[in-house]
Protein backbone atom coordinates (compact mmCIF):
# COMPACT_ATOMS: atom_id res chain seq x y z
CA UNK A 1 8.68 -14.62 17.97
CA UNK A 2 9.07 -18.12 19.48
CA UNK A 3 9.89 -16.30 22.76
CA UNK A 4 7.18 -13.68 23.20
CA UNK A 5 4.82 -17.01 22.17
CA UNK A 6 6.62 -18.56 24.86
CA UNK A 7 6.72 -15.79 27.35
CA UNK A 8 2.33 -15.77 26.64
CA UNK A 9 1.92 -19.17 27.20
CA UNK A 10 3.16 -18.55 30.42
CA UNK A 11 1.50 -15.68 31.73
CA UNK A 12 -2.04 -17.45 30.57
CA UNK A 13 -0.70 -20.77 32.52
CA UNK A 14 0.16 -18.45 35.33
CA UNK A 15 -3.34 -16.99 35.41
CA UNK A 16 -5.24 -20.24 34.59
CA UNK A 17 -3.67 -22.44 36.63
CA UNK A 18 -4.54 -21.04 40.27
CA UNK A 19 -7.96 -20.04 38.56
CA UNK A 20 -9.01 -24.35 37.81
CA UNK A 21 -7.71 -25.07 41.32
CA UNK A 22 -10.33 -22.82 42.96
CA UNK A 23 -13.09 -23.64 40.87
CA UNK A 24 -12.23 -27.64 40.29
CA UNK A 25 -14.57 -29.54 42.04
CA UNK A 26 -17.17 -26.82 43.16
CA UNK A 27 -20.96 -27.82 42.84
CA UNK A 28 -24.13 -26.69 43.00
CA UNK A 29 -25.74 -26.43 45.69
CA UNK A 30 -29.18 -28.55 45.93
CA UNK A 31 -31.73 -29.77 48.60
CA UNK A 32 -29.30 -31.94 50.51
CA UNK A 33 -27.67 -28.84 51.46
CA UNK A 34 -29.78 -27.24 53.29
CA UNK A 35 -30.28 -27.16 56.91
CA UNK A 36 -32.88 -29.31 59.10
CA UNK A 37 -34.81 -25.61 59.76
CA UNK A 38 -35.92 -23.76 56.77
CA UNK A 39 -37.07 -24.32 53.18
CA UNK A 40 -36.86 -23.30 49.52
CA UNK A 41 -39.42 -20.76 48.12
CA UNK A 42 -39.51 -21.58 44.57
CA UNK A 43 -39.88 -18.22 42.94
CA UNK A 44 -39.48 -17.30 39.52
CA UNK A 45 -35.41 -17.39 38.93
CA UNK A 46 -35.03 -20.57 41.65
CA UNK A 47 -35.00 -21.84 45.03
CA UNK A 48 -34.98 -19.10 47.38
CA UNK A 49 -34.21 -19.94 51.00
CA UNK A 50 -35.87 -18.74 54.55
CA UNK A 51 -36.70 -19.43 57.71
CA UNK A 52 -39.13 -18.49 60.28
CA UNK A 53 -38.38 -17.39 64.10
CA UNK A 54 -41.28 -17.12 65.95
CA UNK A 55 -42.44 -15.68 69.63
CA UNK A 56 -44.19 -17.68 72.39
CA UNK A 57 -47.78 -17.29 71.62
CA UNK A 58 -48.32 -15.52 74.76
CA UNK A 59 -45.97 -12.84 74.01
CA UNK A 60 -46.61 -12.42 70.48
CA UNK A 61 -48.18 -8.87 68.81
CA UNK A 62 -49.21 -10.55 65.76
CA UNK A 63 -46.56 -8.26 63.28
CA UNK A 64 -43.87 -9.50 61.30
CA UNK A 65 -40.41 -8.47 60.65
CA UNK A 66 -38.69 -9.41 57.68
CA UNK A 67 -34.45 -9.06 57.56
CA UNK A 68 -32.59 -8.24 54.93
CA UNK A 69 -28.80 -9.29 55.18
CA UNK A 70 -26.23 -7.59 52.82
CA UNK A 71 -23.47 -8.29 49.94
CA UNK A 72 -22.15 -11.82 50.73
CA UNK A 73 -22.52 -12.42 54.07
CA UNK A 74 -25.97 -14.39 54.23
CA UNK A 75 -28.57 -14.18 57.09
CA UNK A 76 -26.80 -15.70 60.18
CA UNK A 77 -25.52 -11.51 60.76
CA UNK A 78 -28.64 -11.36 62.00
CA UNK A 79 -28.20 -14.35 65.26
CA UNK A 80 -27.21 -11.61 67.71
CA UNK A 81 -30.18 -9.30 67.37
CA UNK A 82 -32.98 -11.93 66.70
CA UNK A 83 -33.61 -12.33 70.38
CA UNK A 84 -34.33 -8.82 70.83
CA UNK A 85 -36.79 -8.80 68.28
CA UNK A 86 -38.55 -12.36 69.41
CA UNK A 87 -38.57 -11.44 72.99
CA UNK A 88 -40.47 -7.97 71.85
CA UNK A 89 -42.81 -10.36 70.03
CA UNK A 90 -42.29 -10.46 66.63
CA UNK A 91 -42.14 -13.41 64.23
CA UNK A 92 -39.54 -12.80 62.54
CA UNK A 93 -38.76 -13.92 58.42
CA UNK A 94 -34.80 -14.31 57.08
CA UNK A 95 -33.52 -15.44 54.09
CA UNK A 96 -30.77 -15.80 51.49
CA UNK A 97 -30.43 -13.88 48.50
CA UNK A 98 -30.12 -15.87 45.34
CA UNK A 99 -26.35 -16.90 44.92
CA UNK A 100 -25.68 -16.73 49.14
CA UNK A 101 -25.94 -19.16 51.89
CA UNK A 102 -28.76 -22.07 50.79
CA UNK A 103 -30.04 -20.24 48.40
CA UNK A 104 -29.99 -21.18 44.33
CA UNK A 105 -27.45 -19.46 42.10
CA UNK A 106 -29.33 -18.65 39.05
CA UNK A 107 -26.99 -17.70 35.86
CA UNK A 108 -28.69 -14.41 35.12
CA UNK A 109 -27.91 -9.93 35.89
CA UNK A 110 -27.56 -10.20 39.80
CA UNK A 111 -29.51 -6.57 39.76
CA UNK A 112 -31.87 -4.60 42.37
CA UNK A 113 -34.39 -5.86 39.60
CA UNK A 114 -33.94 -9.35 40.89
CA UNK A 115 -33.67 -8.39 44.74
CA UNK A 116 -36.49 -6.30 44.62
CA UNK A 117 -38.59 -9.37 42.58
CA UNK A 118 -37.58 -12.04 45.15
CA UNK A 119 -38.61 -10.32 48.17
CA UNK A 120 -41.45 -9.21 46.89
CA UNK A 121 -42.51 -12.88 45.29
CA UNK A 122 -41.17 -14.23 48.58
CA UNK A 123 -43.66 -12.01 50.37
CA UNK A 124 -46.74 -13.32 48.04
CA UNK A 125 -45.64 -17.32 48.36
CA UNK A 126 -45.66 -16.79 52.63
CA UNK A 127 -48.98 -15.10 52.50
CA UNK A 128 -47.64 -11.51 53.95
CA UNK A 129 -50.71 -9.69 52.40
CA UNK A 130 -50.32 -6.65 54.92
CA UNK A 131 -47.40 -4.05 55.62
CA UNK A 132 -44.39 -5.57 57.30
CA UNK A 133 -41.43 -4.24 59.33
CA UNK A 134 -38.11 -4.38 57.12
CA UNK A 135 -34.80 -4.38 58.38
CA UNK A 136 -31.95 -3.70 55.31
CA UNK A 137 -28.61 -4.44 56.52
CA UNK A 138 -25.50 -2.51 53.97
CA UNK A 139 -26.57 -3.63 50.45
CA UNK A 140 -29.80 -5.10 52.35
CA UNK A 141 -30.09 -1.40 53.10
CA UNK A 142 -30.31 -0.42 49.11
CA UNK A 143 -32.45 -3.52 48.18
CA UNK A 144 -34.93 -2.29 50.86
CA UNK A 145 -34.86 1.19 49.53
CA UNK A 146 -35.76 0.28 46.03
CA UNK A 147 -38.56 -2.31 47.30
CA UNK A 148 -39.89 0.55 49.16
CA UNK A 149 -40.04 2.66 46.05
CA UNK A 150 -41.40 0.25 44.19
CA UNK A 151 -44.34 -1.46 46.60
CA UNK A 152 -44.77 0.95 49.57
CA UNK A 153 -47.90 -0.42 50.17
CA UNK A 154 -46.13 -3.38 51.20
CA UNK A 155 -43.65 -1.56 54.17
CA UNK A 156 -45.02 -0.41 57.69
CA UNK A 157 -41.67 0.55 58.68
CA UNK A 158 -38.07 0.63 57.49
CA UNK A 159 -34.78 0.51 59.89
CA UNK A 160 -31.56 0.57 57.27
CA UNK A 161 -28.41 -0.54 59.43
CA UNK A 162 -25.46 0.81 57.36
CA UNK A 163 -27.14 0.83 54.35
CA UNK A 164 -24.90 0.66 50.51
CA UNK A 165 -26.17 3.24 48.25
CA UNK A 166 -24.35 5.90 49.61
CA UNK A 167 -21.11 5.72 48.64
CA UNK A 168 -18.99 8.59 46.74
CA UNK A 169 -16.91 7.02 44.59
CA UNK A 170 -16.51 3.62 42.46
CA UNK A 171 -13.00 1.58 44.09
CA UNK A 172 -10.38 0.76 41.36
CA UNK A 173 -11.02 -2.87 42.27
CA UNK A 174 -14.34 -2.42 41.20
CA UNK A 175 -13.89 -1.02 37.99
CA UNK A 176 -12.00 -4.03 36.98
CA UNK A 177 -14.62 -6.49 38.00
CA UNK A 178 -16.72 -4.72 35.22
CA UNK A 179 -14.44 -6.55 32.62
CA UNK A 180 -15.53 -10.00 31.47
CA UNK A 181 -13.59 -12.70 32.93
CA UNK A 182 -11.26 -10.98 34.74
CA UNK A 183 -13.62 -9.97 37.16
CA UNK A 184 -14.25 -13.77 37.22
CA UNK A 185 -10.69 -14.53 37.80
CA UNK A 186 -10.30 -11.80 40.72
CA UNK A 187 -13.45 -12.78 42.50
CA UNK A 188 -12.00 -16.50 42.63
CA UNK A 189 -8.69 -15.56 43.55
CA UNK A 190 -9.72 -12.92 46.05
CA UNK A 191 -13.22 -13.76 47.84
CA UNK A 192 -11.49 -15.48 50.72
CA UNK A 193 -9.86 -12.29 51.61
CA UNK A 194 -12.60 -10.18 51.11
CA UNK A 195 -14.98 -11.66 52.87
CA UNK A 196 -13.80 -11.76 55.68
CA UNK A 197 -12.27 -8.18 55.51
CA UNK A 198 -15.05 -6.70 57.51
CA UNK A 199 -14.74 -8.72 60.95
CA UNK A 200 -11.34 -7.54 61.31
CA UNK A 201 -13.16 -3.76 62.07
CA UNK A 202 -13.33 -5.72 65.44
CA UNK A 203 -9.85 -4.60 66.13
CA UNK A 204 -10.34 -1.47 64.96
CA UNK A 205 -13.01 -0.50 66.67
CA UNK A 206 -11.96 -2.66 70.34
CA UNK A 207 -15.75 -4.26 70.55
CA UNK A 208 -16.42 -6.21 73.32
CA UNK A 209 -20.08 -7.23 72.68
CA UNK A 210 -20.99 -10.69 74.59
CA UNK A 211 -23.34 -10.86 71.40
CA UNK A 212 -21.12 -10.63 68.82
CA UNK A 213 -20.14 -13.19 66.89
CA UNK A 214 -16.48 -15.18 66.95
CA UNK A 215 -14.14 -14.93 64.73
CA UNK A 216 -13.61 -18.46 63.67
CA UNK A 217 -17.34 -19.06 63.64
CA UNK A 218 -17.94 -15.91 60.92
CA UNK A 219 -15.20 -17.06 58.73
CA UNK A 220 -16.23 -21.19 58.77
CA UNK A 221 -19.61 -19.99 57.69
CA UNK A 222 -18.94 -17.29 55.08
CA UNK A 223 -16.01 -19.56 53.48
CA UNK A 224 -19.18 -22.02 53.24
CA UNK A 225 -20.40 -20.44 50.30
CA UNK A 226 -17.04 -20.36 48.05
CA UNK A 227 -17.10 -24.41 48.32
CA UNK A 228 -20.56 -23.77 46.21
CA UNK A 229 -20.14 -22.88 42.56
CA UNK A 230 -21.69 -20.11 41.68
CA UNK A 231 -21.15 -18.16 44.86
CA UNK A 232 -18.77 -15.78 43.17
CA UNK A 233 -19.85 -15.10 40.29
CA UNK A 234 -23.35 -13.78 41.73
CA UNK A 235 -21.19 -11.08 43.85
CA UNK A 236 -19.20 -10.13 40.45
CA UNK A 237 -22.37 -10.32 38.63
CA UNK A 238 -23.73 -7.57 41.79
CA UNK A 239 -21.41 -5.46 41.37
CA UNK A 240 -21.84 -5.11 37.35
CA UNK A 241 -25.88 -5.07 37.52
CA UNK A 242 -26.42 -3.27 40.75
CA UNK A 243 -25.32 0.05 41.64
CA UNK A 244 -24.31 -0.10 45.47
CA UNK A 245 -22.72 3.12 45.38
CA UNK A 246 -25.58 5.49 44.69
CA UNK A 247 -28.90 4.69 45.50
CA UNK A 248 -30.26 8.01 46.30
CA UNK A 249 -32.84 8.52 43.56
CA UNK A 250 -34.69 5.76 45.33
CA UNK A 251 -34.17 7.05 48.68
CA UNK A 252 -35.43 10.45 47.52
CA UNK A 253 -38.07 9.20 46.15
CA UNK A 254 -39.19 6.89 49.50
CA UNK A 255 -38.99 9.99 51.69
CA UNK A 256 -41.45 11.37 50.01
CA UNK A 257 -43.66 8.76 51.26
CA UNK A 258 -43.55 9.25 55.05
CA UNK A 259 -42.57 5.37 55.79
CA UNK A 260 -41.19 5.46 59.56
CA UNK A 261 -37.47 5.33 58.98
CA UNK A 262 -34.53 4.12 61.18
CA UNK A 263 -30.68 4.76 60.23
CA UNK A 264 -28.24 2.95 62.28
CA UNK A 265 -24.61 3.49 61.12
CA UNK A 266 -20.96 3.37 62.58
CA UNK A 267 -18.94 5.94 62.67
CA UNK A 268 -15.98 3.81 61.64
CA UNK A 269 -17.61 2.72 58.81
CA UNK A 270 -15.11 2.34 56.55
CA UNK A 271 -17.49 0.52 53.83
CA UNK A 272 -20.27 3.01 53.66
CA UNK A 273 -19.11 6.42 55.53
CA UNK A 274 -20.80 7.45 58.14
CA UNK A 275 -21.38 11.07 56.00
CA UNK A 276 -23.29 9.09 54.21
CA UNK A 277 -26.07 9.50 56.35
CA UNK A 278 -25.75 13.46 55.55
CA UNK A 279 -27.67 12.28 52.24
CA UNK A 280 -29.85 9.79 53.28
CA UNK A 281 -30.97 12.55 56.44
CA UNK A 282 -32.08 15.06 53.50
CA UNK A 283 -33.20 12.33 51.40
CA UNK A 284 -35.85 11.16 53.81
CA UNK A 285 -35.99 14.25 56.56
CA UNK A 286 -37.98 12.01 59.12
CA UNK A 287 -35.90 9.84 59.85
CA UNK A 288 -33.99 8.95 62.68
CA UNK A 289 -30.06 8.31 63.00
CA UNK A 290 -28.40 6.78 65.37
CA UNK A 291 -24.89 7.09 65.32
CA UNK A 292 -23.01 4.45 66.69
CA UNK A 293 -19.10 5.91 68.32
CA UNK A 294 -16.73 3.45 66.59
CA UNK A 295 -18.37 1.46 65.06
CA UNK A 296 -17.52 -0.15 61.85
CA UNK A 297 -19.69 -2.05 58.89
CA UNK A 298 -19.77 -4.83 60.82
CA UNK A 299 -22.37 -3.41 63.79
CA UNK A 300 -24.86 -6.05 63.03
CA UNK A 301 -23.13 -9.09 64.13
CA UNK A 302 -20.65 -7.46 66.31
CA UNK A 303 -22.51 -5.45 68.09
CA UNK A 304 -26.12 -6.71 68.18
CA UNK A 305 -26.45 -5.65 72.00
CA UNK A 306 -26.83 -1.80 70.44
CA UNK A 307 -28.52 -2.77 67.39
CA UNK A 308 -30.89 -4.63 68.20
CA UNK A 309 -32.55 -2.71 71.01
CA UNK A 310 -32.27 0.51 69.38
CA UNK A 311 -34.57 -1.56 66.46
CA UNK A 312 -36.87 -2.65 69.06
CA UNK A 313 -37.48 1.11 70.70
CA UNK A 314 -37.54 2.18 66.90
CA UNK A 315 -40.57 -0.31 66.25
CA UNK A 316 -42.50 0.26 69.64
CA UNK A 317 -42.13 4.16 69.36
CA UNK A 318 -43.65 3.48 65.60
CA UNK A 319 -46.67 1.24 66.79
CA UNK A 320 -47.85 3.70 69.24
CA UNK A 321 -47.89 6.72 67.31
CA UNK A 322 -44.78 8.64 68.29
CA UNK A 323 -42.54 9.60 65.45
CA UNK A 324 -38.87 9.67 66.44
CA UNK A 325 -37.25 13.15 66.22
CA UNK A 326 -35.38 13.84 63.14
């Protein structure tokens, strides 16, 4: 008896042990953080963060496009394509989702609820009264699909750069981060790793995009956010609340409504596969897929100099009344 006691006490020291090292010491992030550009948005569940990029006034057409970044990498994935979109004249809107980059991490269900609700509140407190451009980038994609379903007054176009929500099946990994705490103890143990799983499709996939972001700088920036308590437990909380594996019943729903659609997706994508876009093409018929030839999830900050433009063409082809072929 004395032994298996023994033999307990130290698997849970085994467990606990590297689990208060990587959470010792974390804190919250607050206004000091942030950078000299930007601001909070105070919105119902906290401090949201954006920023504003806007064109030279003599090249501006007057329309905004708002960006949606993904999972847990927060909005610098879109630095490589901005110019594109500036230089065609847009102002363009970013931000953080709650629990990423300068954002607040609110202790409550991290679910397409609460995405949907803090774009749309973040749309009210900047005064976006009309339809804007939205760009969803992989679970950006899904957040922007639901939003559309749910205020499709509020979208003038939609361009979904590997977008979650089309997924077959749920990972093992996964499965266990449903279980309280131990999802918890994986994310701490883990999120270095995974988050910087995706740039290493780089290798795969032999990019050599002048635009694309380095290495070092992508992994200083997204090991930011695990310094930040909180951080984790908003992607373990995503994963519980929010389904990123099937989102078609929105997407069936949106096509339905004839919003001008762009699909950009690698064909290496080893996240969301590219047969994805199979489903999404009969969920919303009139929409537009561009295939990208190796490319992995990674295509919007490694290889802007294709994403971007094709955006761009996308948008001008929309605003003067030609509708892409299907």
């Amino acid at each position: 008896m004395k032994i298996a006691a023994l033999i307990l006490l130290i698997i849970v020291l085994a467990l606990a042990l590297p689990y208060i090292s990587k959470t010792h010491g974390l804190k919250p992030i607050s206004v000091a953080d942030l950078p000299s550009e930007g601001a909070w948005a105070t919105l119902t569940q906290g401090n949201l963060y954006y920023r504003w990029y806007l064109p030279s006034e003599a090249n501006s057409n007057g329309q905004t496009l708002v960006l949606i970044h993904g999972f847990s990498t927060p909005h610098f994935v879109w630095d490589g394509v901005r110019q594109f979109f500036l230089d065609a004249g847009y102002q363009i809107l970013v931000y953080d989702h709650f629990g990423r980059g300068f954002s607040e991490r609110p202790e409550t269900d991290y679910s397409a609820e609460l995405y949907v609700q803090a774009l749309n509140e973040l749309l009210d407190q900047q005064n976006l009264s009309q339809p804007v451009h939205l760009v969803g980038y992989s679970m950006g994609g899904a957040i922007l699909g639901h939003f559309a379903e749910a205020y499709p007054g509020r979208v003038a176009t939609m361009s979904l750069v590997a977008p979650a929500g089309f997924m077959t099946e749920q990972s093992a990994t996964s499965s266990l981060v449903n279980i309280p705490l131990i999802g918890e103890w994986l994310g701490h143990m883990f999120a270095d790793k995974m988050l910087v799983s995706d740039i290493a499709e780089n290798e795969i996939a032999n990019i050599d995009d002048p635009l694309a972001i380095p290495t070092g700088e992508f992994v200083t920036k997204v090991g930011k956010q695990t310094q930040l308590s909180g951080f984790v437990e908003s992607l373990v909380s995503t994963l519980r609340h929010f389904n990123l594996f099937n989102a078609l019943e929105s997407f069936n729903a949106v096509g339905k409504l004839g919003i001008p659609t762009l699909a950009i997706w690698g064909t290496n994508d080893a996240t969301v596969p590219f047969m994805g876009s199979e489903n999404l093409l009969l969920a919303i018929p009139h929409a537009e897929l561009i295939a990208i030839k190796d490319g992995g999830h990674n295509i919007t900050y490694m290889q802007p100099s294709i994403v971007g433009p094709a955006i761009v063409e996308f948008l001008d082809q929309t605003a003067i009344g030609k509708q892409p072929d299907p």
